[in-house]
PDB file of N, CA and C in Angstrom:
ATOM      1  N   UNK A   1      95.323 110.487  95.433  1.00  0.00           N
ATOM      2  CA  UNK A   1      94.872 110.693  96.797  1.00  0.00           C
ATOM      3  C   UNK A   1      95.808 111.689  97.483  1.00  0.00           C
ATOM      4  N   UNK A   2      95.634 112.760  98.191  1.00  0.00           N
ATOM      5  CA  UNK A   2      96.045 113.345  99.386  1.00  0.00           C
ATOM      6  C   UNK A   2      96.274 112.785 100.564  1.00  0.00           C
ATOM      7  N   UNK A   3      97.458 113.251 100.881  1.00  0.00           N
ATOM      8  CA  UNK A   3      97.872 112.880 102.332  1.00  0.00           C
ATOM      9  C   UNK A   3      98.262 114.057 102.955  1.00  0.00           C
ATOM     10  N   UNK A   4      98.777 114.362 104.315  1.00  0.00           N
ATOM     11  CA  UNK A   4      98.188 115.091 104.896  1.00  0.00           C
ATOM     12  C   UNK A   4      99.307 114.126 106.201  1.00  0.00           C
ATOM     13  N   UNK A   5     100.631 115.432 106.871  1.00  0.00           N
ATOM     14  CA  UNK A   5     101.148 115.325 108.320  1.00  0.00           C
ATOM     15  C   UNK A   5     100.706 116.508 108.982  1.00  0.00           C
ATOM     16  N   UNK A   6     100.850 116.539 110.317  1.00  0.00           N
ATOM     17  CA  UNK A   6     100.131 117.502 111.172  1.00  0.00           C
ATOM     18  C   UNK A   6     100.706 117.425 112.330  1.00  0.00           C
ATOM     19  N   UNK A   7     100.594 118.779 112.655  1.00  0.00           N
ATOM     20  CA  UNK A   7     100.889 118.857 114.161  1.00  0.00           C
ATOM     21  C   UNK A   7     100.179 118.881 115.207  1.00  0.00           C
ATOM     22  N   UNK A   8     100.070 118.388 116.289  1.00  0.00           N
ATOM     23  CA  UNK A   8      98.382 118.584 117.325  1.00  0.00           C
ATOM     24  C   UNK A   8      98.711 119.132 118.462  1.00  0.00           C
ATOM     25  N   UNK A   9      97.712 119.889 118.690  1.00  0.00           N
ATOM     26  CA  UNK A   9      98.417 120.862 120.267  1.00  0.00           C
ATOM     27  C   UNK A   9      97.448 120.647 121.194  1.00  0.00           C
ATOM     28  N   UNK A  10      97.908 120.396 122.690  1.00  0.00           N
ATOM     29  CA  UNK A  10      97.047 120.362 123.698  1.00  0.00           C
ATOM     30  C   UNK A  10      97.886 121.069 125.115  1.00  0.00           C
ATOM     31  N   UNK A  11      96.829 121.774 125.432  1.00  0.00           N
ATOM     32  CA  UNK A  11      97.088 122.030 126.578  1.00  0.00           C
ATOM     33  C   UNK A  11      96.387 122.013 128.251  1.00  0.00           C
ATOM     34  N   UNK A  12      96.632 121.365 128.439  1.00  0.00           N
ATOM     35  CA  UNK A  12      96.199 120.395 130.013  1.00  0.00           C
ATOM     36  C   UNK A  12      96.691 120.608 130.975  1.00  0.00           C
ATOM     37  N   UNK A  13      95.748 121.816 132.148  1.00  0.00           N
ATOM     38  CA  UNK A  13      95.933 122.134 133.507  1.00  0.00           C
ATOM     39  C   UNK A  13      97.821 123.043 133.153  1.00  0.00           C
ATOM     40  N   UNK A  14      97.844 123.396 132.088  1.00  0.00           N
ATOM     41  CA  UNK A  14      99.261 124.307 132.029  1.00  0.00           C
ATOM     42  C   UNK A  14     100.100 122.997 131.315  1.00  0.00           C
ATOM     43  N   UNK A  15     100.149 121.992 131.183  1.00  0.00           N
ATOM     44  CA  UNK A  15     101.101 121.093 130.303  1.00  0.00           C
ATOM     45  C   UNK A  15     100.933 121.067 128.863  1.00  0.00           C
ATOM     46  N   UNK A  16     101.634 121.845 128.145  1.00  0.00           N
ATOM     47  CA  UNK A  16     101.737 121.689 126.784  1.00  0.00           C
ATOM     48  C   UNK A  16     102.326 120.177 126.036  1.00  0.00           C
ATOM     49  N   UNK A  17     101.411 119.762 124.996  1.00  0.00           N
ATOM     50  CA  UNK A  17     101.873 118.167 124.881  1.00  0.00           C
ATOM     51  C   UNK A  17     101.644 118.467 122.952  1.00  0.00           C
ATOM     52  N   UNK A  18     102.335 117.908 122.412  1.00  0.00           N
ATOM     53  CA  UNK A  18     102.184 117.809 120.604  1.00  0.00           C
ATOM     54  C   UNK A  18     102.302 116.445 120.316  1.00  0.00           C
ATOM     55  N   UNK A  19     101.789 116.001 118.683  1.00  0.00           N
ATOM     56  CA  UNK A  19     101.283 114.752 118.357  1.00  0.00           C
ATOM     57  C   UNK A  19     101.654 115.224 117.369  1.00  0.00           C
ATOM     58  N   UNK A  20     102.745 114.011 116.277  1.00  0.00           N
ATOM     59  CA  UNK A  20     102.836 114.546 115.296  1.00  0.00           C
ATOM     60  C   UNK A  20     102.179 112.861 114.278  1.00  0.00           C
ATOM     61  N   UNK A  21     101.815 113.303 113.255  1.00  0.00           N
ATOM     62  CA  UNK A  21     100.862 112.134 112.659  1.00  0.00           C
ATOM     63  C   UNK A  21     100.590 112.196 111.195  1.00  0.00           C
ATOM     64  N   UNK A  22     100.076 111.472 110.356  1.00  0.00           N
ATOM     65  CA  UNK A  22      99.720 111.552 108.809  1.00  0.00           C
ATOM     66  C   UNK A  22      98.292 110.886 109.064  1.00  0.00           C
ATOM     67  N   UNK A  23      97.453 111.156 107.548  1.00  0.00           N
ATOM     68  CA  UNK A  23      96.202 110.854 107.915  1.00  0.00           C
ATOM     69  C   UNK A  23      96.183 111.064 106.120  1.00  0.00           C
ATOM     70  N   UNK A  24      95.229 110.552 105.715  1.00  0.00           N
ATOM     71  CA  UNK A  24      94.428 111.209 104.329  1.00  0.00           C
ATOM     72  C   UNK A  24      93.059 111.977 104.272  1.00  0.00           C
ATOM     73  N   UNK A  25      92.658 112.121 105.465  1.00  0.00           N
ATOM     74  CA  UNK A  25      91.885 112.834 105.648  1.00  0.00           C
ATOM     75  C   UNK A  25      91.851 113.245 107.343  1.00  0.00           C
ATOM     76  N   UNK A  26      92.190 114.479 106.974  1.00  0.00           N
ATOM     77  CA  UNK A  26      92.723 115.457 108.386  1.00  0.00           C
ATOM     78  C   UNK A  26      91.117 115.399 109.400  1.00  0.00           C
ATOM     79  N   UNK A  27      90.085 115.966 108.781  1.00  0.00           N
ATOM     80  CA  UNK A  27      88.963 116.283 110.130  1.00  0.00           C
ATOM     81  C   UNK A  27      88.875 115.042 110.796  1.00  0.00           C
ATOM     82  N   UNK A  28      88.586 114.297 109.687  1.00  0.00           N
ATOM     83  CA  UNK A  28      88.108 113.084 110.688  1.00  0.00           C
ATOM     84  C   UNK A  28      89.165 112.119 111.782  1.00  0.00           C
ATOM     85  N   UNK A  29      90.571 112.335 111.702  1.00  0.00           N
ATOM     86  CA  UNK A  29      91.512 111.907 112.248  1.00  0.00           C
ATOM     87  C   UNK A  29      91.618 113.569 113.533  1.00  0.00           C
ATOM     88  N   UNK A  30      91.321 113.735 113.474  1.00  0.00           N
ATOM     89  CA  UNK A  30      91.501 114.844 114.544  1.00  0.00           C
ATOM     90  C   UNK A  30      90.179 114.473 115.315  1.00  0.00           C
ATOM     91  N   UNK A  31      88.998 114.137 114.642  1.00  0.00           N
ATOM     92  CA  UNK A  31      88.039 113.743 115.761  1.00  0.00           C
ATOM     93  C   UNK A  31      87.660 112.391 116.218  1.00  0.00           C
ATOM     94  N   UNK A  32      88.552 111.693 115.474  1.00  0.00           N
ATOM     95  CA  UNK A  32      89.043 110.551 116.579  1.00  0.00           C
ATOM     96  C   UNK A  32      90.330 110.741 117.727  1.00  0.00           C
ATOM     97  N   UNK A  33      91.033 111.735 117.256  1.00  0.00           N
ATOM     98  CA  UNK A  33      91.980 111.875 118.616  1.00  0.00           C
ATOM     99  C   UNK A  33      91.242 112.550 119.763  1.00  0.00           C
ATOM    100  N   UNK A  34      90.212 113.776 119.312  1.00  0.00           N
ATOM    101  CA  UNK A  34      89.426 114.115 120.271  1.00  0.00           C
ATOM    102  C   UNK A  34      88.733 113.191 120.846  1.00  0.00           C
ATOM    103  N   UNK A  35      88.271 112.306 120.582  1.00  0.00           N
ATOM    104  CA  UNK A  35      87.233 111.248 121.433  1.00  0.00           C
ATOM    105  C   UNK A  35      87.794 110.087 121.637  1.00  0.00           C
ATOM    106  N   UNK A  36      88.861 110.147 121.979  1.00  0.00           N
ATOM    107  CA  UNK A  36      89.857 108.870 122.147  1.00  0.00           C
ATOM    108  C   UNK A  36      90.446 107.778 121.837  1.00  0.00           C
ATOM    109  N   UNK A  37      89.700 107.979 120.354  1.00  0.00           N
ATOM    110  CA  UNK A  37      89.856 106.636 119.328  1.00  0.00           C
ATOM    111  C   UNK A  37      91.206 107.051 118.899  1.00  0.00           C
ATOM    112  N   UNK A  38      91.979 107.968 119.061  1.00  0.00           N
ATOM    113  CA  UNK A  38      93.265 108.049 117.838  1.00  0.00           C
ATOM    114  C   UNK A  38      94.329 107.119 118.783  1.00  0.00           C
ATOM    115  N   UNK A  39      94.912 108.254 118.427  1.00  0.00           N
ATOM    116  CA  UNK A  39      96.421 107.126 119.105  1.00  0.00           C
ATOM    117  C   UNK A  39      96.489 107.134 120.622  1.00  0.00           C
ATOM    118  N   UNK A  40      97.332 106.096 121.415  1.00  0.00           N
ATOM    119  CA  UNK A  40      97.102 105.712 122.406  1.00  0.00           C
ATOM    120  C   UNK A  40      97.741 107.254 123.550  1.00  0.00           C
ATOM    121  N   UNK A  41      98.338 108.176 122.710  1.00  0.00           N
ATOM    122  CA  UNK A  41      99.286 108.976 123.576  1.00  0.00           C
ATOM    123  C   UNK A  41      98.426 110.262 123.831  1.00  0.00           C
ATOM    124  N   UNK A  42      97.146 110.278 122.868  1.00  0.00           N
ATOM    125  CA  UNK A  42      96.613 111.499 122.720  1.00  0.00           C
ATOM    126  C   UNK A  42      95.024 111.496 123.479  1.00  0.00           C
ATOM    127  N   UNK A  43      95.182 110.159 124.481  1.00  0.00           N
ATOM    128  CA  UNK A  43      93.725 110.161 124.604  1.00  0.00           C
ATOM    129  C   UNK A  43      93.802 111.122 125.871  1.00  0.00           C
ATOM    130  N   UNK A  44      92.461 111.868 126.282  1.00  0.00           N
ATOM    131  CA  UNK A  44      92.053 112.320 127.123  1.00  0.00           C
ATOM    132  C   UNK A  44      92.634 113.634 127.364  1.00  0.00           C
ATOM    133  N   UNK A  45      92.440 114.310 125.948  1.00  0.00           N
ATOM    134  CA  UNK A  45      92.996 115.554 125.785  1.00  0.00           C
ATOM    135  C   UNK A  45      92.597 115.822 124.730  1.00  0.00           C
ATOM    136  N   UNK A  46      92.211 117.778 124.772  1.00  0.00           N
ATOM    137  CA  UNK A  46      91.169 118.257 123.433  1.00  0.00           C
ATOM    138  C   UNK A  46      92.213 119.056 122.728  1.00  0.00           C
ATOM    139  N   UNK A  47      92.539 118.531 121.603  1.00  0.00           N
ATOM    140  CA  UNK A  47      93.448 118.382 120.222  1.00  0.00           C
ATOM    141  C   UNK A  47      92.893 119.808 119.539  1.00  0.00           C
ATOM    142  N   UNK A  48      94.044 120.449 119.155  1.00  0.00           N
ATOM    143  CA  UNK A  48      93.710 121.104 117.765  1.00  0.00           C
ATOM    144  C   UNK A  48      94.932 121.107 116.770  1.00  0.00           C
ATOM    145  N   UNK A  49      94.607 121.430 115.636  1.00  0.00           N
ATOM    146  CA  UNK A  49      95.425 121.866 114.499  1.00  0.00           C
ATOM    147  C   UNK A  49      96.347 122.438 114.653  1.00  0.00           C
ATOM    148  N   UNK A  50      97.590 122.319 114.999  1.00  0.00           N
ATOM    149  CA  UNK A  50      98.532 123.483 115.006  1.00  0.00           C
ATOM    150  C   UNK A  50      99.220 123.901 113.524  1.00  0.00           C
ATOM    151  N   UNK A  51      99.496 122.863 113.182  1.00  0.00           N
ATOM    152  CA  UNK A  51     100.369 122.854 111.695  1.00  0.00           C
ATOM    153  C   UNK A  51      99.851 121.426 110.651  1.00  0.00           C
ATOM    154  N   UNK A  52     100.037 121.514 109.197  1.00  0.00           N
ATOM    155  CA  UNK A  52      99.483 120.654 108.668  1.00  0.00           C
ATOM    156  C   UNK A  52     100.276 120.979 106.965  1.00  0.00           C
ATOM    157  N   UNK A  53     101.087 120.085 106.566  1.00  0.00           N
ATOM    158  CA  UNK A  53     101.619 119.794 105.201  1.00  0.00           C
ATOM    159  C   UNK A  53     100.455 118.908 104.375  1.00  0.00           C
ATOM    160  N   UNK A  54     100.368 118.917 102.969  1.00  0.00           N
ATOM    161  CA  UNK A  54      99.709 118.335 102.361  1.00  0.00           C
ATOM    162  C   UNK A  54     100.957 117.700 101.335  1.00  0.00           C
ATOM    163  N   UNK A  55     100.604 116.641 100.555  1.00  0.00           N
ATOM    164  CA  UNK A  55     101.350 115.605 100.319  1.00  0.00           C
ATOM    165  C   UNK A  55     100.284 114.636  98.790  1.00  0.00           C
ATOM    166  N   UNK A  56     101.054 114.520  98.304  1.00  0.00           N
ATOM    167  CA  UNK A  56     100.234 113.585  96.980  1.00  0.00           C
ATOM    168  C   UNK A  56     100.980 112.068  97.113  1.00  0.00           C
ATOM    169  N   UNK A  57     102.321 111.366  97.783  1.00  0.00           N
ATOM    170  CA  UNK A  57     102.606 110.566  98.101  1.00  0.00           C
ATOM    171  C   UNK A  57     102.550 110.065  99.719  1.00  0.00           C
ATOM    172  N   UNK A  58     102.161 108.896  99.808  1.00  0.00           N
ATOM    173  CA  UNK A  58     102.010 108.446 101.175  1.00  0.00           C
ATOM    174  C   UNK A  58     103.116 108.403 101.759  1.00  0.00           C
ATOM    175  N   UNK A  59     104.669 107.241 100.477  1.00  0.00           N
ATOM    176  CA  UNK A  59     105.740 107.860 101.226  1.00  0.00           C
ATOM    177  C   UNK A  59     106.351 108.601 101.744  1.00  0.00           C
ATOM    178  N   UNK A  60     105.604 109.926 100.688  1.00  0.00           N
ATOM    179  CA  UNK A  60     106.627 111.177 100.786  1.00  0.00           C
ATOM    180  C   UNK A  60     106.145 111.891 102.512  1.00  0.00           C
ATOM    181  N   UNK A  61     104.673 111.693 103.105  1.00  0.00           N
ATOM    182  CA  UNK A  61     104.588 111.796 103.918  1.00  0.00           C
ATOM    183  C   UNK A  61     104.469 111.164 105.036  1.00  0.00           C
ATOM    184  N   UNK A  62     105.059 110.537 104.784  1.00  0.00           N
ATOM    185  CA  UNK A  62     105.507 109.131 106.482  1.00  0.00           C
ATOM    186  C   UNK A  62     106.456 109.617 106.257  1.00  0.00           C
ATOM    187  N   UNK A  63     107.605 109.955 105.360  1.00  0.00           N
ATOM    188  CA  UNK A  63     109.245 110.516 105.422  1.00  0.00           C
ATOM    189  C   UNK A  63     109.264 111.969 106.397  1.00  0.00           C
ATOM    190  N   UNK A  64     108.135 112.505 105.721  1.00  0.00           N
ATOM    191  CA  UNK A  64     108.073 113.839 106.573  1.00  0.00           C
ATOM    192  C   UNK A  64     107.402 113.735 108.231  1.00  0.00           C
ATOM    193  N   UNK A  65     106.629 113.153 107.860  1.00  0.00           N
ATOM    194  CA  UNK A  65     106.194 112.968 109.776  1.00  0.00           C
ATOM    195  C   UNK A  65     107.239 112.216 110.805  1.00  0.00           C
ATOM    196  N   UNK A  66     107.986 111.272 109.711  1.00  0.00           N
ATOM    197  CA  UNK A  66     109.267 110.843 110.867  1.00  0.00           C
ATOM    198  C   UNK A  66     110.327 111.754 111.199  1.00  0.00           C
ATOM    199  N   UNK A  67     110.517 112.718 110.470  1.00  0.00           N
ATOM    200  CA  UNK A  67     110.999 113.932 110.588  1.00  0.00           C
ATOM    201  C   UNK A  67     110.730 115.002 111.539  1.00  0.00           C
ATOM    202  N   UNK A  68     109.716 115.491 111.146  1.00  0.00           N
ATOM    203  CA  UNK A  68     109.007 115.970 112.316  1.00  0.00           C
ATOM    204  C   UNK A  68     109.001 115.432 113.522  1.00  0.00           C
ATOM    205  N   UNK A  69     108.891 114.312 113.567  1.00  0.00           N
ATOM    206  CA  UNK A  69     109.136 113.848 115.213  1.00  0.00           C
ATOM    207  C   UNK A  69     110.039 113.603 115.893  1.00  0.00           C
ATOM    208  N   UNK A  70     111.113 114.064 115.304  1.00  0.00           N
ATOM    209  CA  UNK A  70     112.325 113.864 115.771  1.00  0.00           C
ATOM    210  C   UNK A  70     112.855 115.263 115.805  1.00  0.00           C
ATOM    211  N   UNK A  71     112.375 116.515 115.453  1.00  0.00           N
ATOM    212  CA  UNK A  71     112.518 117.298 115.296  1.00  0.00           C
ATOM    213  C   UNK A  71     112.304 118.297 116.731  1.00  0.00           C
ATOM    214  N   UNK A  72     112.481 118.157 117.340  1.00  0.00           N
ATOM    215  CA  UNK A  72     112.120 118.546 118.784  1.00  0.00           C
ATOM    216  C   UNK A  72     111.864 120.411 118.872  1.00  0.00           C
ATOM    217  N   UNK A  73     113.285 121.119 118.517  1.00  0.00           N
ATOM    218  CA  UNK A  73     113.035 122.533 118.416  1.00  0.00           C
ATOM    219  C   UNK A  73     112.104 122.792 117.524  1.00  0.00           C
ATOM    220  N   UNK A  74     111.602 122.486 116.075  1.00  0.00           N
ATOM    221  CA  UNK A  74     109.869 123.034 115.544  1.00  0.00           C
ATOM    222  C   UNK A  74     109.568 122.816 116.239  1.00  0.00           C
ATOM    223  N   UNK A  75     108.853 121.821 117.009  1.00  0.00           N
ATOM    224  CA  UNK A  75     107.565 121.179 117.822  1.00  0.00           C
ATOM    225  C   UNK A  75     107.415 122.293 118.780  1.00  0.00           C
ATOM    226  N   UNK A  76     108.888 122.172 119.306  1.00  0.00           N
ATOM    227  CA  UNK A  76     108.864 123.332 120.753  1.00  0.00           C
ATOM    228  C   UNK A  76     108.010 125.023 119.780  1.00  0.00           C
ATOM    229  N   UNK A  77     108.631 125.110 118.442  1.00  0.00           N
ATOM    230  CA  UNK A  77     108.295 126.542 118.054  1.00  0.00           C
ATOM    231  C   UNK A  77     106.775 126.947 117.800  1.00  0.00           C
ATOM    232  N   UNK A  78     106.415 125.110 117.307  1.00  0.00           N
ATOM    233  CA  UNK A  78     104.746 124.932 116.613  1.00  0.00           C
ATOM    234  C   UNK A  78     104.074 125.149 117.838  1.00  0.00           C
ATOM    235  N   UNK A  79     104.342 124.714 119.138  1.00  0.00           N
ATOM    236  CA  UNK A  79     103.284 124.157 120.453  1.00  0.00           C
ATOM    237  C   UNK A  79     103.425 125.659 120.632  1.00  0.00           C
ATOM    238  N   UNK A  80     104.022 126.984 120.587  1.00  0.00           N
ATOM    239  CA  UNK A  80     104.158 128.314 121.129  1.00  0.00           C
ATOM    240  C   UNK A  80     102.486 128.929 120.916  1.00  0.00           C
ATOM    241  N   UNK A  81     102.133 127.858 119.434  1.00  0.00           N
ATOM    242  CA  UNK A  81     100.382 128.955 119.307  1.00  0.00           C
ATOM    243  C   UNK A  81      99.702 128.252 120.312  1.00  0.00           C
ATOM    244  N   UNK A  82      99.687 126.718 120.987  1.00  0.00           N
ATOM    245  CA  UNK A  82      98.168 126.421 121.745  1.00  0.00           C
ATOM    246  C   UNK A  82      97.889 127.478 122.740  1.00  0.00           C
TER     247      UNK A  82
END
């Protein structure tokens, strides 16, 4: 199986906001964050793709998304495309 961390970009009335997350299947976890089913931080805001690693271990990518989120300067560099 594939796994799959990502970065999500939104930008709202000028507030830039990122979501960083794992999924095994990327579309359909992006269109539950769009319609408010994803996570509780991302509702009511239209999500896109900014960045996205692929992964053949689940651990190996929960190691990397906890990474990423703690990672503050990428995020700041990834959120530069929304």
């Amino acid at each position: 199986m594939t796994f799959y961390v990502y970065v999500l970009g939104s930008n709202k009335k000028g507030l830039k906001k990122t979501y960083v997350g794992w999924t095994n299947n990327i579309k359909k976890r992006l269109y539950k964050h769009n319609i408010g089913k994803g996570a509780k931080s991302t509702a009511g805001r239209k999500w896109k793709i900014l960045y996205k690693e692929k992964f053949i271990s689940k651990n190996k990518a929960m190691s990397r998304e906890y990474y990423l989120k703690k990672d503050k300067k990428l995020r700041k560099k990834i959120s530069r495309r929304i």
